[in-house]
N, C-alpha and C. Protein backbone atom coordinates (compact mmCIF):
# COMPACT_ATOMS: atom_id res chain seq x y z
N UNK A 1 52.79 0.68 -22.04
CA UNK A 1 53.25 2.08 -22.12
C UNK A 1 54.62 2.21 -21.47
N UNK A 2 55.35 3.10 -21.89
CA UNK A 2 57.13 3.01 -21.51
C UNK A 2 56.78 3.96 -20.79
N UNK A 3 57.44 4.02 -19.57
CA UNK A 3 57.85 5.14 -18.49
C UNK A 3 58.85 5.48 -18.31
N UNK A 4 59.02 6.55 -17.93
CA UNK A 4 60.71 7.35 -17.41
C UNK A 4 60.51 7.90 -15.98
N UNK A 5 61.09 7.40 -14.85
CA UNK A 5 61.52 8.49 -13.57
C UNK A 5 62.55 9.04 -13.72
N UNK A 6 62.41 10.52 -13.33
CA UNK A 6 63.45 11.49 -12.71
C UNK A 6 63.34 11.78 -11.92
N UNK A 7 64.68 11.82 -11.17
CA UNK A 7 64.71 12.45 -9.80
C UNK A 7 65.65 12.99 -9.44
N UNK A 8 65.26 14.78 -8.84
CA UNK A 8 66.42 15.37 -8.52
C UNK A 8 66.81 15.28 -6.87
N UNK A 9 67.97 14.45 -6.97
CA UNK A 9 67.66 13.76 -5.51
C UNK A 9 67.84 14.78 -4.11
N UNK A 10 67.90 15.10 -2.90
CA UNK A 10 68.37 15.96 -2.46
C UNK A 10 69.30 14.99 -0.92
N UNK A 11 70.42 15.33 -0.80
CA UNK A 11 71.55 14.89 0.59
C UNK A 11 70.40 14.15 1.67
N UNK A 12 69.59 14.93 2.03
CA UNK A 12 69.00 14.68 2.81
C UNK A 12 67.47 14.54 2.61
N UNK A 13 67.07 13.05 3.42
CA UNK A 13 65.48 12.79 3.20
C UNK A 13 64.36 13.66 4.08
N UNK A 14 65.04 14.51 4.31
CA UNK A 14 64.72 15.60 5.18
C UNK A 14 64.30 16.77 4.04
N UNK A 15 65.14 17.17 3.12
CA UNK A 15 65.15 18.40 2.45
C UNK A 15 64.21 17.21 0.86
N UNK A 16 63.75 18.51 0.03
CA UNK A 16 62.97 17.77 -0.80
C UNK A 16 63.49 17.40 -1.90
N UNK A 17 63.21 16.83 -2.98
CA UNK A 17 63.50 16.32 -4.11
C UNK A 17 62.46 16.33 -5.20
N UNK A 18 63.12 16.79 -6.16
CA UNK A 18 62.12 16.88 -7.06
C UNK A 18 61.85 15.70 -8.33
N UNK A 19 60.94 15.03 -8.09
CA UNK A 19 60.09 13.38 -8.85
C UNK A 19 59.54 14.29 -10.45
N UNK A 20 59.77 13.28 -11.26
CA UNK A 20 58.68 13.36 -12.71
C UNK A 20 58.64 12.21 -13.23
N UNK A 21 57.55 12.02 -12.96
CA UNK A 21 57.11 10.30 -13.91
C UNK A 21 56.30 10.62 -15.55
N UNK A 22 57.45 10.44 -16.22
CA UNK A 22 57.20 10.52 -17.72
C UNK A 22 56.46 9.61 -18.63
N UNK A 23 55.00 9.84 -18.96
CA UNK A 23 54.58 8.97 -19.58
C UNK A 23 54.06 9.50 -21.11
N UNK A 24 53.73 8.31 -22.10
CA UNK A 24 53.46 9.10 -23.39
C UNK A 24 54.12 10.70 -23.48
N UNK A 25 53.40 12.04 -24.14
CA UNK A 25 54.16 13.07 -23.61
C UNK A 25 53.88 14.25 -22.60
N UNK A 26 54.10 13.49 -21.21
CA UNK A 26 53.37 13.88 -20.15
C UNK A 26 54.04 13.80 -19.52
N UNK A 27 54.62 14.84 -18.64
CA UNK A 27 55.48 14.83 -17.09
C UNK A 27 54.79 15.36 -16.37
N UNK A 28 54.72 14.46 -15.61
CA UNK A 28 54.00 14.63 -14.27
C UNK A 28 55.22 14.58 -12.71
N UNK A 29 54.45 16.27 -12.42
CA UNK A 29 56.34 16.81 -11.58
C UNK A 29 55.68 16.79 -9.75
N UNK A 30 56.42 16.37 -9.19
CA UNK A 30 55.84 16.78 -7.51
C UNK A 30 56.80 16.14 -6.80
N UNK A 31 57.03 16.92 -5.42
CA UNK A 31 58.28 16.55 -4.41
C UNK A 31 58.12 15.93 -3.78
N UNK A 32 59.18 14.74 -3.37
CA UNK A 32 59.08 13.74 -2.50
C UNK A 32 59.89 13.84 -1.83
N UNK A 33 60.46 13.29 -0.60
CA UNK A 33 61.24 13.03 0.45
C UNK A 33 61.78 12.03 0.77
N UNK A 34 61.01 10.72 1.25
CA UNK A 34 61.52 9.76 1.99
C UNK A 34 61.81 9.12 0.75
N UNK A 35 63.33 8.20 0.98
CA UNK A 35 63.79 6.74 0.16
C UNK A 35 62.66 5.93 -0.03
N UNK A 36 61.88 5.60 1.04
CA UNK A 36 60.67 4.58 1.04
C UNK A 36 59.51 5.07 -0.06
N UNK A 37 59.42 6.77 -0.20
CA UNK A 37 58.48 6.93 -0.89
C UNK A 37 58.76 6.94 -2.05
N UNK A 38 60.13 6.84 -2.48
CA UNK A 38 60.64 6.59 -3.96
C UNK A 38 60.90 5.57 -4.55
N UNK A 39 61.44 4.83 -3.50
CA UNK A 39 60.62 2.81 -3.97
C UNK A 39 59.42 2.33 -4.03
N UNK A 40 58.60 2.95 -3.49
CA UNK A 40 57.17 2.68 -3.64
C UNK A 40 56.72 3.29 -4.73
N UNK A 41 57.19 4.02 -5.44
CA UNK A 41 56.37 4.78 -6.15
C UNK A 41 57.10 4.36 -7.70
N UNK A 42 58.53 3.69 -7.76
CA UNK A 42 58.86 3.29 -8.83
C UNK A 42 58.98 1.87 -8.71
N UNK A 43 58.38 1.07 -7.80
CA UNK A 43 57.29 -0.10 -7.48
C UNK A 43 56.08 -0.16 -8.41
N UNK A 44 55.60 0.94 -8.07
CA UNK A 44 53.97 1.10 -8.77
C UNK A 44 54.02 1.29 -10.19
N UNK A 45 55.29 2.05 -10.51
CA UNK A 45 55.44 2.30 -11.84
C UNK A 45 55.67 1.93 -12.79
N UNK A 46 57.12 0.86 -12.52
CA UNK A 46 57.56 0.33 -12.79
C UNK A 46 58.37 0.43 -14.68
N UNK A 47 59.39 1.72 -14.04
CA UNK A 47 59.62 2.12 -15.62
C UNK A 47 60.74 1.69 -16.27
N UNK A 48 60.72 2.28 -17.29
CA UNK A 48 62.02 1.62 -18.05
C UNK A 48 63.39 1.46 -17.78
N UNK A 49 63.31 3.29 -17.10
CA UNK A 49 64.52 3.68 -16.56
C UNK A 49 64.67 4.62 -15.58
N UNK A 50 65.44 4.65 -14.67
CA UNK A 50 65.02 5.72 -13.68
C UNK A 50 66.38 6.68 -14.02
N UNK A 51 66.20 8.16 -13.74
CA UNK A 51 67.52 8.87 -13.91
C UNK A 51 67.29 9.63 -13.10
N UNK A 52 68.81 9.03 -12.41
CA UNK A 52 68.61 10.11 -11.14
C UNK A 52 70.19 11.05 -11.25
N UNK A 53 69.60 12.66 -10.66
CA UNK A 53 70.43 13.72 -10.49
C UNK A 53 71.63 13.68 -9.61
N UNK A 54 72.15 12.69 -9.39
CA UNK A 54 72.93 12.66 -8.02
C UNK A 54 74.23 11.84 -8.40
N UNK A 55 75.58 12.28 -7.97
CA UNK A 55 76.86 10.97 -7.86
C UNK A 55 76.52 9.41 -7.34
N UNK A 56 76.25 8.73 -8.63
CA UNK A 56 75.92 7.58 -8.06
C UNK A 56 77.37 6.52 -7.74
N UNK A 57 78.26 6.95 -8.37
CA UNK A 57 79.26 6.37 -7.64
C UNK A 57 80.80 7.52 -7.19
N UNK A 58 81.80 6.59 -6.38
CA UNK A 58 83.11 7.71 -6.12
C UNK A 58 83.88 7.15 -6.64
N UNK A 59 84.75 8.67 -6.76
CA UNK A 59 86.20 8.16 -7.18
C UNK A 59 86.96 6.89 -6.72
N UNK A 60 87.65 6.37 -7.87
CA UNK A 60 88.50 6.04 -7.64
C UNK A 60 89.63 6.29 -6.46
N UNK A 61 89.56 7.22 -6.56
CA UNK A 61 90.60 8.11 -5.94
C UNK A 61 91.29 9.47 -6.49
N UNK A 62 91.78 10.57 -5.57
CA UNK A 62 90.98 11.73 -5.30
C UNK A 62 89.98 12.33 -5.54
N UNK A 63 89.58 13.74 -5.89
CA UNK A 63 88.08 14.27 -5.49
C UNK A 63 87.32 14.05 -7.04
N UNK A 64 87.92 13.75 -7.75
CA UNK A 64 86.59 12.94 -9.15
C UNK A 64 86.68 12.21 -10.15
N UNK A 65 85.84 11.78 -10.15
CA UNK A 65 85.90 10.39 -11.40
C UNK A 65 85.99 11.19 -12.07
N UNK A 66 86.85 9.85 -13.46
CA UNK A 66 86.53 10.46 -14.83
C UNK A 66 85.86 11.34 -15.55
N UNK A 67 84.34 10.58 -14.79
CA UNK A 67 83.22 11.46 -16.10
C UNK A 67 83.29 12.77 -15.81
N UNK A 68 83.60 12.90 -14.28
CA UNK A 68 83.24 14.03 -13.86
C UNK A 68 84.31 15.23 -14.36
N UNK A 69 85.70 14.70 -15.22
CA UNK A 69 86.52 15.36 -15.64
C UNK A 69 86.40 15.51 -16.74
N UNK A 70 85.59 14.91 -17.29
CA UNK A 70 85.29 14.49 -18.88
C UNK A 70 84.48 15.90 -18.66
N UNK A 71 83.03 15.96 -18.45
CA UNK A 71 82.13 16.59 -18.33
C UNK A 71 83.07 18.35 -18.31
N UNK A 72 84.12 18.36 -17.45
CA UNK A 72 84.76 20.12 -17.26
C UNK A 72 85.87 20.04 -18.14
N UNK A 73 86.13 18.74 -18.41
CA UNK A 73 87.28 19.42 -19.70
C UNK A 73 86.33 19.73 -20.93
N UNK A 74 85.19 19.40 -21.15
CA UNK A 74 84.18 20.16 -21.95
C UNK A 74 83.32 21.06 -21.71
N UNK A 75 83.81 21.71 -20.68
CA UNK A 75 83.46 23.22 -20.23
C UNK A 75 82.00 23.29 -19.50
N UNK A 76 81.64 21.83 -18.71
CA UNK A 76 80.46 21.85 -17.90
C UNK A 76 80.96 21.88 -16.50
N UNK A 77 80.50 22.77 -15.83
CA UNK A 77 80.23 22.48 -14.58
C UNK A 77 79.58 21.71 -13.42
N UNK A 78 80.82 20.16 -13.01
CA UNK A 78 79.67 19.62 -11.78
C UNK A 78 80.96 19.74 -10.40
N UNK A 79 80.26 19.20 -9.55
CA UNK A 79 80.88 19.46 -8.27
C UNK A 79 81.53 18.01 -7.99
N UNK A 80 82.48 18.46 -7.04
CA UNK A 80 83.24 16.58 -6.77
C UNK A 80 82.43 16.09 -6.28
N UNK A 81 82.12 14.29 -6.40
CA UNK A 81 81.08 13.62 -5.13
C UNK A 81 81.69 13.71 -3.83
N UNK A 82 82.54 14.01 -3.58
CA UNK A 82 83.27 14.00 -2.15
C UNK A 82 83.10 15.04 -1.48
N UNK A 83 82.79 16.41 -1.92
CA UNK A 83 82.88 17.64 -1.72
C UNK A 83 81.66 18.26 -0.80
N UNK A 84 82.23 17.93 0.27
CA UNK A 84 81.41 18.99 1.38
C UNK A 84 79.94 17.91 1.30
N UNK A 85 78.68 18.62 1.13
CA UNK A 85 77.31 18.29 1.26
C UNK A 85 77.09 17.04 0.44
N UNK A 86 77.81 17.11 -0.78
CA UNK A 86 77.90 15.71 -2.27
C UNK A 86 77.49 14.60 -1.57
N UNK A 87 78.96 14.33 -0.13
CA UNK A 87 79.01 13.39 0.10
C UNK A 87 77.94 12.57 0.90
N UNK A 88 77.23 13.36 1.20
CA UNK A 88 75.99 12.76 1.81
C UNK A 88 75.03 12.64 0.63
N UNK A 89 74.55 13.13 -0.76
CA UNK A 89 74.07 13.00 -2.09
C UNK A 89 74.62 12.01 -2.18
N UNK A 90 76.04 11.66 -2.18
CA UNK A 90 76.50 10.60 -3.10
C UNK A 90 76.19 9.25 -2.12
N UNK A 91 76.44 9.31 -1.13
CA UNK A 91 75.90 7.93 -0.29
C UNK A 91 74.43 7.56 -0.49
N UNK A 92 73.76 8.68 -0.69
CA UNK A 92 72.15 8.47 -0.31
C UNK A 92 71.59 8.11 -2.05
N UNK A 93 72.47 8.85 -2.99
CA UNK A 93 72.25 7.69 -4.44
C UNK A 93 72.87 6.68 -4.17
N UNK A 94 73.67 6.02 -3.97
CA UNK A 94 73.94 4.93 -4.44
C UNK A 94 73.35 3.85 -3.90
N UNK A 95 72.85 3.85 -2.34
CA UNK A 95 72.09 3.72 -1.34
C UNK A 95 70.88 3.02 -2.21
N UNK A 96 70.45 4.04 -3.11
CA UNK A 96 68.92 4.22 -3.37
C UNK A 96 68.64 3.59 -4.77
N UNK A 97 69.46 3.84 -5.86
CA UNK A 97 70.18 3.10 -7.02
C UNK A 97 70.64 1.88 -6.67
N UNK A 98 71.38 1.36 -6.04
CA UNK A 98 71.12 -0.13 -5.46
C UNK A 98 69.88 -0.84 -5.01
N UNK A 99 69.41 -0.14 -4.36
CA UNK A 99 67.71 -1.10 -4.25
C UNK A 99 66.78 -0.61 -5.17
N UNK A 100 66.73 0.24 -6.08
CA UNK A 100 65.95 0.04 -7.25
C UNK A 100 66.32 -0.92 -8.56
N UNK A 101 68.07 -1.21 -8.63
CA UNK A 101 68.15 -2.20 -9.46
C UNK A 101 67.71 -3.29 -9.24
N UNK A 102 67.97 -3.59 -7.69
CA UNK A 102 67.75 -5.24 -7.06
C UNK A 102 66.33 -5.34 -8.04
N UNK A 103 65.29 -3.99 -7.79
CA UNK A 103 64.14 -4.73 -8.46
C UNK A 103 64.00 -4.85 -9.91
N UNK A 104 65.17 -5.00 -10.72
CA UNK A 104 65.13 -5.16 -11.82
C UNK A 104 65.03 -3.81 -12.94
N UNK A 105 65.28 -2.60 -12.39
CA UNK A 105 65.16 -1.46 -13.16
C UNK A 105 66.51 -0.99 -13.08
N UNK A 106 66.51 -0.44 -14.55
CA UNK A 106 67.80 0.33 -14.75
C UNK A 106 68.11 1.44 -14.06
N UNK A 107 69.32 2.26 -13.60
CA UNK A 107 69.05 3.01 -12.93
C UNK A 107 70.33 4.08 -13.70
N UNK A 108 70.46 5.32 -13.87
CA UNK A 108 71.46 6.33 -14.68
C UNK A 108 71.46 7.21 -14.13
N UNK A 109 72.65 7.70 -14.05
CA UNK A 109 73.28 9.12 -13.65
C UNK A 109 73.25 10.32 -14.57
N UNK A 110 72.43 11.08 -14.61
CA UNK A 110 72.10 12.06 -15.78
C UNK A 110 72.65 13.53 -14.39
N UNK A 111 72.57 14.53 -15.63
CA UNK A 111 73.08 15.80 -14.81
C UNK A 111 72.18 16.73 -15.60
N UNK A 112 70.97 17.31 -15.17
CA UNK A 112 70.24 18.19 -15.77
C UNK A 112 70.43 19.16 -16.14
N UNK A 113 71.73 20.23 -15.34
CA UNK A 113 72.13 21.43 -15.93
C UNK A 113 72.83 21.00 -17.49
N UNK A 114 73.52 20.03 -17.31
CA UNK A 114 74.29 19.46 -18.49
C UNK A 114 73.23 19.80 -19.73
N UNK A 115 72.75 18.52 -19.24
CA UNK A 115 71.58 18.35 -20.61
C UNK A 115 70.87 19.31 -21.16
N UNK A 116 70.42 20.33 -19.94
CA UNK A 116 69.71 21.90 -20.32
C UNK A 116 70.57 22.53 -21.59
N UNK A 117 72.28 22.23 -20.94
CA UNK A 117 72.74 23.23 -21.71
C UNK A 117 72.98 22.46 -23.59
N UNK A 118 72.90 21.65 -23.03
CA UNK A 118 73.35 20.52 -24.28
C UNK A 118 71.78 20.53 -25.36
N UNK A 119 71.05 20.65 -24.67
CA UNK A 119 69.64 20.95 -25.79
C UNK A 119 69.18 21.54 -26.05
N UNK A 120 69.09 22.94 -24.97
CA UNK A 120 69.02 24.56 -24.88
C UNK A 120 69.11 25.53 -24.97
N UNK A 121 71.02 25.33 -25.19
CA UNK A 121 71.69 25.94 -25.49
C UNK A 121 72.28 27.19 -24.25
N UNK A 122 71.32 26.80 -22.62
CA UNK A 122 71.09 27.23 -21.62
C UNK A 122 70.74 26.86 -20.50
N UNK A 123 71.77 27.47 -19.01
CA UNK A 123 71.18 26.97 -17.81
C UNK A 123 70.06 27.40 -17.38
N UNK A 124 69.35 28.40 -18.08
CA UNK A 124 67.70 28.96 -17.47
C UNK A 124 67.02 27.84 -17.06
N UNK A 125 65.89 27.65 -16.30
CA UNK A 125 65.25 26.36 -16.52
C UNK A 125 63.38 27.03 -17.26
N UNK A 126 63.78 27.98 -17.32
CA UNK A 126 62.63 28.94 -18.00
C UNK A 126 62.57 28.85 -19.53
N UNK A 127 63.92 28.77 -19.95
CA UNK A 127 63.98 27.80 -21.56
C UNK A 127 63.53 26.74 -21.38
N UNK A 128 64.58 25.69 -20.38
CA UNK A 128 63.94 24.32 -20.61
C UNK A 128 62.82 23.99 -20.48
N UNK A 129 62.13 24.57 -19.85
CA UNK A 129 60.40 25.02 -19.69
C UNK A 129 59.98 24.75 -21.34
N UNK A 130 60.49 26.03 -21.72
CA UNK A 130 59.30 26.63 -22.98
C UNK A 130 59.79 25.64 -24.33
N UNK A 131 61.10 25.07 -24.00
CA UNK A 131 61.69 24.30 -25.11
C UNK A 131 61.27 22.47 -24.98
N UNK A 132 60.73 22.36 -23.98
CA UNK A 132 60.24 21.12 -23.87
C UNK A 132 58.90 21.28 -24.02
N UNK A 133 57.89 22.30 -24.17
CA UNK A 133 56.83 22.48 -24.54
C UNK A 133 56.48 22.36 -26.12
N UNK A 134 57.48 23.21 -26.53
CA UNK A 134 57.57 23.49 -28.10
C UNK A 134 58.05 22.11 -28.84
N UNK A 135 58.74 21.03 -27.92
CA UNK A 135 58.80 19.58 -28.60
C UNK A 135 57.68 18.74 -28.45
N UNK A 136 56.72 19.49 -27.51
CA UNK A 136 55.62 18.85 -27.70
C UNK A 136 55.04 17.67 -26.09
N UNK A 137 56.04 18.20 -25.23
CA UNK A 137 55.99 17.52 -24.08
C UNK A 137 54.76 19.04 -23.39
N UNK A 138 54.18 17.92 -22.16
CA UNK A 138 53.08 18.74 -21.30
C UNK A 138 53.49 18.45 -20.18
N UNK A 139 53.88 19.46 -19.15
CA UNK A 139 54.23 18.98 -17.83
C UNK A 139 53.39 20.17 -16.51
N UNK A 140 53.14 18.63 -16.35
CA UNK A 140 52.02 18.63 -14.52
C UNK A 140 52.70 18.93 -13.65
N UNK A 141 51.84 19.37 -12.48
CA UNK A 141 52.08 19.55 -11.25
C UNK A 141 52.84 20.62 -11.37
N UNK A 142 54.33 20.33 -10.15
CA UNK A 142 54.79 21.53 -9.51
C UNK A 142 56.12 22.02 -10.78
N UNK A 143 56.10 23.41 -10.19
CA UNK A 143 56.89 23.57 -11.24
C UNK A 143 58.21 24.37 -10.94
N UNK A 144 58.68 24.24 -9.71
CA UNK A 144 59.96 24.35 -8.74
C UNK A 144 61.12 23.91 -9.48
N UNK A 145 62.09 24.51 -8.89
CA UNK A 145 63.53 23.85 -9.52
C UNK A 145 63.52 22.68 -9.71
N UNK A 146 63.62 22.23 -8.47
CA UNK A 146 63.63 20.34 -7.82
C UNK A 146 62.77 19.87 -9.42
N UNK A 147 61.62 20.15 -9.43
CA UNK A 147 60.58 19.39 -10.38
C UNK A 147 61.40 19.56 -11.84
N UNK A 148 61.38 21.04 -11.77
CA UNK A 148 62.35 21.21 -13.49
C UNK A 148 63.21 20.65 -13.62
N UNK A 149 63.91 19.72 -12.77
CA UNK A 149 65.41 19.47 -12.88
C UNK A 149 64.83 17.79 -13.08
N UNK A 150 64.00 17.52 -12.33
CA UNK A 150 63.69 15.80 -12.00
C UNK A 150 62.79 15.51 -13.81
N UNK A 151 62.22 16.66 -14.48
CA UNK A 151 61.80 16.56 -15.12
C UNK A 151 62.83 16.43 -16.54
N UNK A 152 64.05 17.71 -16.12
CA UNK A 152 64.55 17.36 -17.28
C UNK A 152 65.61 15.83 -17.66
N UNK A 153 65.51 15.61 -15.95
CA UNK A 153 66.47 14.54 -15.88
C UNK A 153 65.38 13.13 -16.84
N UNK A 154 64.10 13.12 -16.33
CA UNK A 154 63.58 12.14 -17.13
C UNK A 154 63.61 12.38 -18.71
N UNK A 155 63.44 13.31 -19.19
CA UNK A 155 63.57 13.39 -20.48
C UNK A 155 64.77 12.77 -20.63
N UNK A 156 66.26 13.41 -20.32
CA UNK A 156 67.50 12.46 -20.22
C UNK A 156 67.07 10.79 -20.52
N UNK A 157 66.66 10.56 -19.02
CA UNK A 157 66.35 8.89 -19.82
C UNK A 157 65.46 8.67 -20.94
N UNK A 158 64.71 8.88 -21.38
CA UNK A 158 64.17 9.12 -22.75
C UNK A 158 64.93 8.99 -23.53
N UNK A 159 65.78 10.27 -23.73
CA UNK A 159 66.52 10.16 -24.67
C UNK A 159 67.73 8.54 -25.13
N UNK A 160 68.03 8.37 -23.35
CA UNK A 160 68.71 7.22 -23.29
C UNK A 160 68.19 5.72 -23.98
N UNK A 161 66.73 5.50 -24.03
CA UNK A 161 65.96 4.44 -24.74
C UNK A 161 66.07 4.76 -25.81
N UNK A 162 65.88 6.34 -26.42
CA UNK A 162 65.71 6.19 -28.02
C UNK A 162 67.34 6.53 -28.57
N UNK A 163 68.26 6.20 -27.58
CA UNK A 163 69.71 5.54 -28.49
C UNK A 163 70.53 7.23 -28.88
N UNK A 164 70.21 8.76 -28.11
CA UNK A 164 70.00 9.73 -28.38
C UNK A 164 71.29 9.96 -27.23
N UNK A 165 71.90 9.21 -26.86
CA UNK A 165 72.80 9.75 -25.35
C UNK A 165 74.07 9.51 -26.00
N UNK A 166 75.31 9.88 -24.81
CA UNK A 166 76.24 9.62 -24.69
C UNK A 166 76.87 9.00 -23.44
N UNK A 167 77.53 7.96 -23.51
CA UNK A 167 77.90 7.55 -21.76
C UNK A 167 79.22 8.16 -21.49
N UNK A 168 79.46 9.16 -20.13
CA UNK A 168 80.45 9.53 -20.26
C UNK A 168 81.20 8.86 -19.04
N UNK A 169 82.66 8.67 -19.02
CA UNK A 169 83.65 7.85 -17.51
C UNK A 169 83.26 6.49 -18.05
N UNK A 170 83.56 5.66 -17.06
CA UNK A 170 84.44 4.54 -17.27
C UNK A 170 83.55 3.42 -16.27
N UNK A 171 83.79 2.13 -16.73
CA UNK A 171 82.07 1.47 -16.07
C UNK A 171 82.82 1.09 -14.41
N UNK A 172 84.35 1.00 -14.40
CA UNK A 172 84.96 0.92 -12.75
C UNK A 172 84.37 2.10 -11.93
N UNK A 173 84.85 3.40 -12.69
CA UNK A 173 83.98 4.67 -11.77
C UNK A 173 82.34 4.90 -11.58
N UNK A 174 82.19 4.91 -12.79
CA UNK A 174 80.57 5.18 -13.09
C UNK A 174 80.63 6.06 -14.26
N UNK A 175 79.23 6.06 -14.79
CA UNK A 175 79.03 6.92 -15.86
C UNK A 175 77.89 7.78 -15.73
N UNK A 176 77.97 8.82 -16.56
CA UNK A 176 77.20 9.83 -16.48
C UNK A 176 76.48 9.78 -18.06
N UNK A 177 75.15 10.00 -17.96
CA UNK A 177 74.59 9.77 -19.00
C UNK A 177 74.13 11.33 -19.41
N UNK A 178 74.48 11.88 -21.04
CA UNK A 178 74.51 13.06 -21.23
C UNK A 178 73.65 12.88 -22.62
N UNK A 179 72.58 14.07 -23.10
CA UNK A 179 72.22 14.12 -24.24
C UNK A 179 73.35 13.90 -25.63
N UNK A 180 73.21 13.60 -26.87
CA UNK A 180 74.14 13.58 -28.09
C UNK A 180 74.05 15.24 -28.44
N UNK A 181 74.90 15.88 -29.14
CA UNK A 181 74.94 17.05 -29.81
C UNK A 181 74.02 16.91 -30.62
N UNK A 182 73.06 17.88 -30.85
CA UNK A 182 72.07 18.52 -31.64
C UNK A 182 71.02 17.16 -31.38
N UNK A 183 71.13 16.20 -30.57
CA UNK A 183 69.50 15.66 -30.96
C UNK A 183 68.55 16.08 -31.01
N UNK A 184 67.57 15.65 -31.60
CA UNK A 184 65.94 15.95 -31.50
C UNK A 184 65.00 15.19 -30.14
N UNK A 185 64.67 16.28 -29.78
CA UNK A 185 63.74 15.93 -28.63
C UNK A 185 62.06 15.77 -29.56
N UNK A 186 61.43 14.17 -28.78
CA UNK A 186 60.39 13.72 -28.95
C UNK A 186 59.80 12.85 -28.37
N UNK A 187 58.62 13.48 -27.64
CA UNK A 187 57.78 12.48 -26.83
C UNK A 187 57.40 11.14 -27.24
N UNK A 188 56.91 10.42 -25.80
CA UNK A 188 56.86 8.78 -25.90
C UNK A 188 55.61 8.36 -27.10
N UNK A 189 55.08 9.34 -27.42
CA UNK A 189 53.89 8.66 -28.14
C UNK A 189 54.52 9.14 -29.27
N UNK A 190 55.54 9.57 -29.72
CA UNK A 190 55.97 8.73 -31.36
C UNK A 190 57.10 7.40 -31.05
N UNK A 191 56.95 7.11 -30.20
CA UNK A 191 57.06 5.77 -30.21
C UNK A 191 56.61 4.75 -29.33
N UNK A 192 55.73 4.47 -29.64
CA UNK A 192 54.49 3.84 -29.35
C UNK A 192 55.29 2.02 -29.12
N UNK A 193 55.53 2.00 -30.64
CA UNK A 193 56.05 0.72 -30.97
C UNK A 193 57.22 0.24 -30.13
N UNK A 194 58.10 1.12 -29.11
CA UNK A 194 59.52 1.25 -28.95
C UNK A 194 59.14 -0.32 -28.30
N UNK A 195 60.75 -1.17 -28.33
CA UNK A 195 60.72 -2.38 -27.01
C UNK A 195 62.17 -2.14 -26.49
N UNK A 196 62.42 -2.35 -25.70
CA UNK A 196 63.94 -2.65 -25.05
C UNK A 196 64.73 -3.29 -25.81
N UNK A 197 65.97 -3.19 -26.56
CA UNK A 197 66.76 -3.76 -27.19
C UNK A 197 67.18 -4.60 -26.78
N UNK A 198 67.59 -6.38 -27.08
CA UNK A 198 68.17 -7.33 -26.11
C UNK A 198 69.68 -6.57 -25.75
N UNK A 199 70.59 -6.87 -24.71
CA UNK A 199 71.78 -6.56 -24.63
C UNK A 199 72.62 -6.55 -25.64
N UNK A 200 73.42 -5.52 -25.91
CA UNK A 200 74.62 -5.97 -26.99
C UNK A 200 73.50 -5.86 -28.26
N UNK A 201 73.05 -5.22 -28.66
CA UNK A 201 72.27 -5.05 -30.01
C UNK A 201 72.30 -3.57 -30.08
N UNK A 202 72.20 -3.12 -31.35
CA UNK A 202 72.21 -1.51 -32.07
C UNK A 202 70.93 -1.30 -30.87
N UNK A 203 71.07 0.30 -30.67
CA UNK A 203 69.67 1.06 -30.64
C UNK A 203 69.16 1.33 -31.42
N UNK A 204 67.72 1.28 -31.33
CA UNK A 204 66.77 1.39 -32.50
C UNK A 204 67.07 3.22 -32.87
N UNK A 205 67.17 3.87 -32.46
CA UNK A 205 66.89 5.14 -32.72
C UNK A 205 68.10 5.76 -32.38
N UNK A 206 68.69 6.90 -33.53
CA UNK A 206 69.46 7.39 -33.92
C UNK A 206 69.44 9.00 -33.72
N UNK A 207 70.50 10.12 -33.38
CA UNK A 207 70.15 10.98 -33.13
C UNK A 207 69.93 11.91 -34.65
């Protein structure tokens, strides 16, 4: 069975974060805290891809990468990683994205307001609610920002396996992984069959 983590990470392992472990079409949403409890738990899981809400890497130099210019010269709003509170987000992803690759999992920079607006047509998360229902996804547990956001971020990786994304910035800065215009959202159990593409090969699935 293919899995997806999201996580909306938060600066501090102190303040909470909102987890969704995506299976078949099932998100399952609840807040975590500690680094330790988020390696352990995508230890146990062991998914395809993890997407996490947070600056996983910095500028080059001054206050933002590429993507992150890419992203507002197309009229989205994100914040610099350097900027005030970020910079403790952005240390504590990359931090955390480094020892989940060591164990062999992919790890992506998705931005959930993005994607909301990119599939939604809206930052509500009360659409993205009712619009990920109506594609046929069921989502557990809590149902807090943190969770809506960790949730929509896993769908993000989803989309990223079924070949449905866009990578935005540059692989020196980092990239930000964003839904395609107009894709179709569809849970893991229509694709049952999916496998990981070897490197350097088409994606199976098209938006």
């Amino acid at each position: 069975m293919v899995k997806v983590i999201g996580i909306d990470l938060a600066g501090l392992e102190s303040n909470p974060s909102g987890f969704s472990l995506l299976t078949d079409h099932e998100l399952h949403n609840q807040i975590i805290y500690r680094d330790s409890e988020i390696l352990k738990t995508c230890a146990a899981s062991q998914p395809s891809v993890v997407a996490i809400d947070a600056p996983l890497s910095l500028p080059g130099r001054g206050s933002l990468r590429e993507a992150d210019l890419a992203l507002i010269r197309r009229g989205f709003r994100v914040f610099p990683p350097n900027f005030g509170g970020m910079r403790s987000l952005t240390v504590r992803g990359m931090k955390l994205a480094g020892k989940i690759r060591r164990s062999g999992i992919e790890v992506i920079e998705v931005h959930p307001r993005t994607s909301g607006l990119i599939l939604f047509g809206s930052d509500d998360r009360k659409k993205w609610v009712a619009g990920l229902r109506r594609a046929g996804f069921e989502l557990q547990g809590g149902a807090g920002r943190h969770e809506i956001d960790a949730a929509l971020a896993a769908v993000t990786g989803l989309l990223r396996l079924q070949g449905k994304t866009e990578e935005i910035g540059t692989e020196k800065e980092g990239k930000i992984i964003i839904p395609r215009a107009r894709c179709s959202l569809s849970p893991l159990r229509c694709w049952r069959g999916w496998r990981r593409p070897r490197p350097g090969s088409a994606p199976p699935f098209s938006a």
